[in-house]
N, C-alpha and C. Protein backbone atom coordinates (compact mmCIF):
# COMPACT_ATOMS: atom_id res chain seq x y z
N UNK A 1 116.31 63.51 77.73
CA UNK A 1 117.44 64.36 78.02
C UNK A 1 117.37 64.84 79.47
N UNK A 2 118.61 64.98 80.22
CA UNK A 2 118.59 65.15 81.25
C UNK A 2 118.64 67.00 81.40
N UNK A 3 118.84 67.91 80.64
CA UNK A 3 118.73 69.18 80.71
C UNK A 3 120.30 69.61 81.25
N UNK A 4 121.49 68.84 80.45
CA UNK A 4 122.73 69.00 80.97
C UNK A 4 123.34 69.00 79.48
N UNK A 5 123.01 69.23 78.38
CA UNK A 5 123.85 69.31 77.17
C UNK A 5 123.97 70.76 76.64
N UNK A 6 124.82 70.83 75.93
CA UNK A 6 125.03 72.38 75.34
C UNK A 6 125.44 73.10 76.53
N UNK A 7 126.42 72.64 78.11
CA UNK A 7 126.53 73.09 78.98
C UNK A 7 127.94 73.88 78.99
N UNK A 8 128.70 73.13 77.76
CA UNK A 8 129.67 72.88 77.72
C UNK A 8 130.34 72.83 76.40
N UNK A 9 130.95 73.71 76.13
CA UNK A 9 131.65 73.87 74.48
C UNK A 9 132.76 74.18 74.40
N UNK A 10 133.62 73.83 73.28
CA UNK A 10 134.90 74.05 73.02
C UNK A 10 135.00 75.04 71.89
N UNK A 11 136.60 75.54 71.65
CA UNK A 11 136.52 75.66 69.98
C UNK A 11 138.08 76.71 69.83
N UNK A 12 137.57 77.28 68.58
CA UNK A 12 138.69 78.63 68.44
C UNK A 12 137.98 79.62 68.10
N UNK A 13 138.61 80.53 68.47
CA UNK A 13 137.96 81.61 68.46
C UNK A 13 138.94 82.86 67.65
N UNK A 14 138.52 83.55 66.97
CA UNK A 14 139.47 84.40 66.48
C UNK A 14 139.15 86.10 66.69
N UNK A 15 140.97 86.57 66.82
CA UNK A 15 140.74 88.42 67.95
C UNK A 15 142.01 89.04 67.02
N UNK A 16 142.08 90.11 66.54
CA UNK A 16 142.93 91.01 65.92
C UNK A 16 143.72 89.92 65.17
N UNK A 17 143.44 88.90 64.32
CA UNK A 17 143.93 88.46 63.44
C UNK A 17 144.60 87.21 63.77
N UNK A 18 144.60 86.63 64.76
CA UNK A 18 145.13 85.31 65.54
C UNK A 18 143.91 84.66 66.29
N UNK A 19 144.52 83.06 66.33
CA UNK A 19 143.66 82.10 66.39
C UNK A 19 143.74 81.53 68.10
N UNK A 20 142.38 81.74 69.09
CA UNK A 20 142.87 80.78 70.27
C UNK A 20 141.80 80.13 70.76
N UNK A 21 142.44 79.47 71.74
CA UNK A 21 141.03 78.50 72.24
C UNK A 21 140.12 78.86 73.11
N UNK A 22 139.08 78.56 73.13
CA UNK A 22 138.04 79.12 73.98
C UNK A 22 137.09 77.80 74.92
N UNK A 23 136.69 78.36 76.22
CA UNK A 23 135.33 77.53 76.35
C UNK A 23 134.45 77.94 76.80
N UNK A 24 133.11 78.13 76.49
CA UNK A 24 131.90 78.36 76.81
C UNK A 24 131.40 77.67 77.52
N UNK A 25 130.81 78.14 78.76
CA UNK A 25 130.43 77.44 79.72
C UNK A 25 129.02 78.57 80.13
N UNK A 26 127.65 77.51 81.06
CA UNK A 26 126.54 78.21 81.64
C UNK A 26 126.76 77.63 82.96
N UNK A 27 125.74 78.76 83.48
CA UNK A 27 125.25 78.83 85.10
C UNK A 27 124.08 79.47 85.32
N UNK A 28 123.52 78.54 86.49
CA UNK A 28 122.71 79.54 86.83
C UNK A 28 123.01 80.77 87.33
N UNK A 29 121.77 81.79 87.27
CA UNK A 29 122.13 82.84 87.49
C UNK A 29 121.46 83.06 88.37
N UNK A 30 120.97 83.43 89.77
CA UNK A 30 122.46 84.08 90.11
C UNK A 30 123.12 82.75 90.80
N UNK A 31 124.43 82.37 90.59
CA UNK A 31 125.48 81.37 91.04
C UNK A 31 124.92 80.94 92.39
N UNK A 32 124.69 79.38 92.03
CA UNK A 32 124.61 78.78 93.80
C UNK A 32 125.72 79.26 95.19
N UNK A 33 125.20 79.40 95.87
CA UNK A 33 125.98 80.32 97.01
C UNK A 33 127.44 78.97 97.41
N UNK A 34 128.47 79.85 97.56
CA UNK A 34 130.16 79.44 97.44
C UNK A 34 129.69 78.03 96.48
N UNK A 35 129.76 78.28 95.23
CA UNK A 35 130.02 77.53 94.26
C UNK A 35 130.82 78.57 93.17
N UNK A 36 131.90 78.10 92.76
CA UNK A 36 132.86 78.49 91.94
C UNK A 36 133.20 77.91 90.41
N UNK A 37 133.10 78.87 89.33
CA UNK A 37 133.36 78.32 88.29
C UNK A 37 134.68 79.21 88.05
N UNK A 38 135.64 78.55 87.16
CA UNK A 38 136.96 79.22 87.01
C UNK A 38 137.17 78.43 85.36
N UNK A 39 138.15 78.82 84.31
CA UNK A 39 138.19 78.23 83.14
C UNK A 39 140.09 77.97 83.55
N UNK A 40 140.45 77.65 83.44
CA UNK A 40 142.21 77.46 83.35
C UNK A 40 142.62 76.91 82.61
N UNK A 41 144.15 77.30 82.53
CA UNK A 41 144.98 76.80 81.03
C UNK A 41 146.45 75.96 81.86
N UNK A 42 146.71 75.46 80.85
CA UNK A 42 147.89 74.31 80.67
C UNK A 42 148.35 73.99 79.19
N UNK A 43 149.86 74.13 79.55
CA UNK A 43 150.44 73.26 78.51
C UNK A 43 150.65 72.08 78.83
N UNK A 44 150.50 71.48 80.25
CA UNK A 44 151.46 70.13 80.10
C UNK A 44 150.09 69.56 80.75
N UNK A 45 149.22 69.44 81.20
CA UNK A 45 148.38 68.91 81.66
C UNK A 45 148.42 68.34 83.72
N UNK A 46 149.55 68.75 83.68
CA UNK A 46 150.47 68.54 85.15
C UNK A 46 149.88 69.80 86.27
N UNK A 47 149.68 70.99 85.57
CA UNK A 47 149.32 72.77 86.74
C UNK A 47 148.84 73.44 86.01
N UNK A 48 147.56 73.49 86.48
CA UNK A 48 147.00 74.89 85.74
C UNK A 48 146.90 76.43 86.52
N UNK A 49 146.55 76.91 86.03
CA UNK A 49 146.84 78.78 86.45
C UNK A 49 145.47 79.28 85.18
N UNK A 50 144.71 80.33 86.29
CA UNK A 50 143.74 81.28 85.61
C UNK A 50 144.12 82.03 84.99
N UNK A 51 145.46 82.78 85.18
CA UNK A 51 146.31 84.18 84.72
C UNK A 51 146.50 83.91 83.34
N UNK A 52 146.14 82.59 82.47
CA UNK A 52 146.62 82.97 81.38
C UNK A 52 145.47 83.13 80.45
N UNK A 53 144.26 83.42 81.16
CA UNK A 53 142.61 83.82 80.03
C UNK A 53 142.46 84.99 80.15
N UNK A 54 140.94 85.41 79.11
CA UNK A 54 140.59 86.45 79.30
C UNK A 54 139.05 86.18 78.77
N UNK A 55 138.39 86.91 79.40
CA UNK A 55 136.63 87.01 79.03
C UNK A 55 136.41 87.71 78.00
N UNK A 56 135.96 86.66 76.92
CA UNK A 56 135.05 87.24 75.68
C UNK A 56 133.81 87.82 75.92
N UNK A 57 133.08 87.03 76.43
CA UNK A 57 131.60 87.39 76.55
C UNK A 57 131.11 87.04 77.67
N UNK A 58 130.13 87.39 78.45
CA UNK A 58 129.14 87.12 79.99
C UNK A 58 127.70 87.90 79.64
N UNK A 59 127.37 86.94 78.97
CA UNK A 59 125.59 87.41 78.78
C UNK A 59 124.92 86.52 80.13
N UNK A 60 123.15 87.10 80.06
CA UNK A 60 122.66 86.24 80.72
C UNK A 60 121.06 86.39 80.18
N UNK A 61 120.63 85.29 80.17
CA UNK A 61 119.41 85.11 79.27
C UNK A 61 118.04 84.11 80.23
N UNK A 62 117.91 85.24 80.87
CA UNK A 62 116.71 84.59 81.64
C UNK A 62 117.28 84.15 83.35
N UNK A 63 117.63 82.69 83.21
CA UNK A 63 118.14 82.77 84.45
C UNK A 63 119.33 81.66 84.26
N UNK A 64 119.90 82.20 83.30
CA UNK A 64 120.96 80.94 82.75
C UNK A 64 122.65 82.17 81.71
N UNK A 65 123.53 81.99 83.20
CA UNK A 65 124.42 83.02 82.56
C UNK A 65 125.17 82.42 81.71
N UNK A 66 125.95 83.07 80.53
CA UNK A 66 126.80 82.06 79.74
C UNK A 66 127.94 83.17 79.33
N UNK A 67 128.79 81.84 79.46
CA UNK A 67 130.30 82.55 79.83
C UNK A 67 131.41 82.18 79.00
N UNK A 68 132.40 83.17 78.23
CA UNK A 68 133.11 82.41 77.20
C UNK A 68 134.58 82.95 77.40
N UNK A 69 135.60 82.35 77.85
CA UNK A 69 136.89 82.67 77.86
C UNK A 69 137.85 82.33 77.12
N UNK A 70 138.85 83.05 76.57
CA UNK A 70 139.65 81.91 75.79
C UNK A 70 141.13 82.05 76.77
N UNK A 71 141.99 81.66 76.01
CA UNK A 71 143.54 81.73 76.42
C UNK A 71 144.04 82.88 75.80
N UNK A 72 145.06 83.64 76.46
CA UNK A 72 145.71 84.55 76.38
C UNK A 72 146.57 84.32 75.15
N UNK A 73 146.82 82.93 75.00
CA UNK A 73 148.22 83.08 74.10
C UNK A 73 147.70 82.91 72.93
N UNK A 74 148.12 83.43 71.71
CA UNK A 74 147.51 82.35 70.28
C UNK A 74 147.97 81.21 70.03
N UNK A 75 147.20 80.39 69.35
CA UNK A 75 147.91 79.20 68.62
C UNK A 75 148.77 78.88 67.96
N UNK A 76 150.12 78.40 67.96
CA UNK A 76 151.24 78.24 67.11
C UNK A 76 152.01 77.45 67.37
N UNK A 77 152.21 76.81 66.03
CA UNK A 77 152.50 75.65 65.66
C UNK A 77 153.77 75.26 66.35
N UNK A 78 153.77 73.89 66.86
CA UNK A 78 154.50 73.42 67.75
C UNK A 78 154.39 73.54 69.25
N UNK A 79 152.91 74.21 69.53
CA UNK A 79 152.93 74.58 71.29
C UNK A 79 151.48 73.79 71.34
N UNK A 80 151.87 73.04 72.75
CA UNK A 80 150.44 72.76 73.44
C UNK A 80 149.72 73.41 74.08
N UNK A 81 148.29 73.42 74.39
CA UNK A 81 147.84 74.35 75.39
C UNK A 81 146.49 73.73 75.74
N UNK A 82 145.84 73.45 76.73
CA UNK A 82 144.52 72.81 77.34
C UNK A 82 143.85 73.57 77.77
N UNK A 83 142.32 73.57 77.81
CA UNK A 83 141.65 74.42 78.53
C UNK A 83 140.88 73.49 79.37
N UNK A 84 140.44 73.63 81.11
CA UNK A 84 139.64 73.28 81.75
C UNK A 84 139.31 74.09 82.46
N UNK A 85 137.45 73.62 82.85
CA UNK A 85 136.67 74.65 83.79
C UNK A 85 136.35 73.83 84.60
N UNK A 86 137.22 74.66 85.80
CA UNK A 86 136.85 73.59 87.18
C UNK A 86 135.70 74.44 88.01
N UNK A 87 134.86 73.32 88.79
CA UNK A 87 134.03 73.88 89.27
C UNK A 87 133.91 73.30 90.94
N UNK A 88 134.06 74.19 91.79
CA UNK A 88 134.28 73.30 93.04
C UNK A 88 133.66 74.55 94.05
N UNK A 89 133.35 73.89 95.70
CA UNK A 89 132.78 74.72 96.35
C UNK A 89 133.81 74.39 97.62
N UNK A 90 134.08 75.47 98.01
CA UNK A 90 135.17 75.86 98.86
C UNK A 90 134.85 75.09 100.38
């Protein structure tokens, strides 16, 4: 194993009675200098935008932070919605 699995998770997550998507993501801690992690959403797969998450959780366990956001909107039937975590250095 290369020490790169479980880096990266999907799922649903459930908040006051509605269902949304989430992704869990790690880093080191403290973050390599101007390296950026961000999670973003899409319906069409065409533009994404940060404005539509929110942070569940930001623990950190040793020297490995882990980070879980989902989407703002809930799930319902008939709507698309994508999650990606881009990671890029400016």
């Amino acid at each position: 194993m290369n020490g790169l699995e479980n880096r990266l998770s999907s799922g649903i997550t459930t908040a006051v009675g509605q269902n949304y998507l989430h992704l869990t993501y790690t880093r080191p801690e403290p973050a390599p200098d101007s390296i950026t992690y961000l999670v973003e959403v899409s319906p069409t797969l065409a533009s994404w935008t940060s404005s539509g998450t929110v942070e569940v959780s930001n623990t950190v366990t040793g020297n490995i932070r882990t980070i879980t956001i989902r989407s703002s909107a809930p799930i319902t039937p008939g709507t698309r919605e994508f999650l990606h975590l881009k990671v890029s250095k400016p």
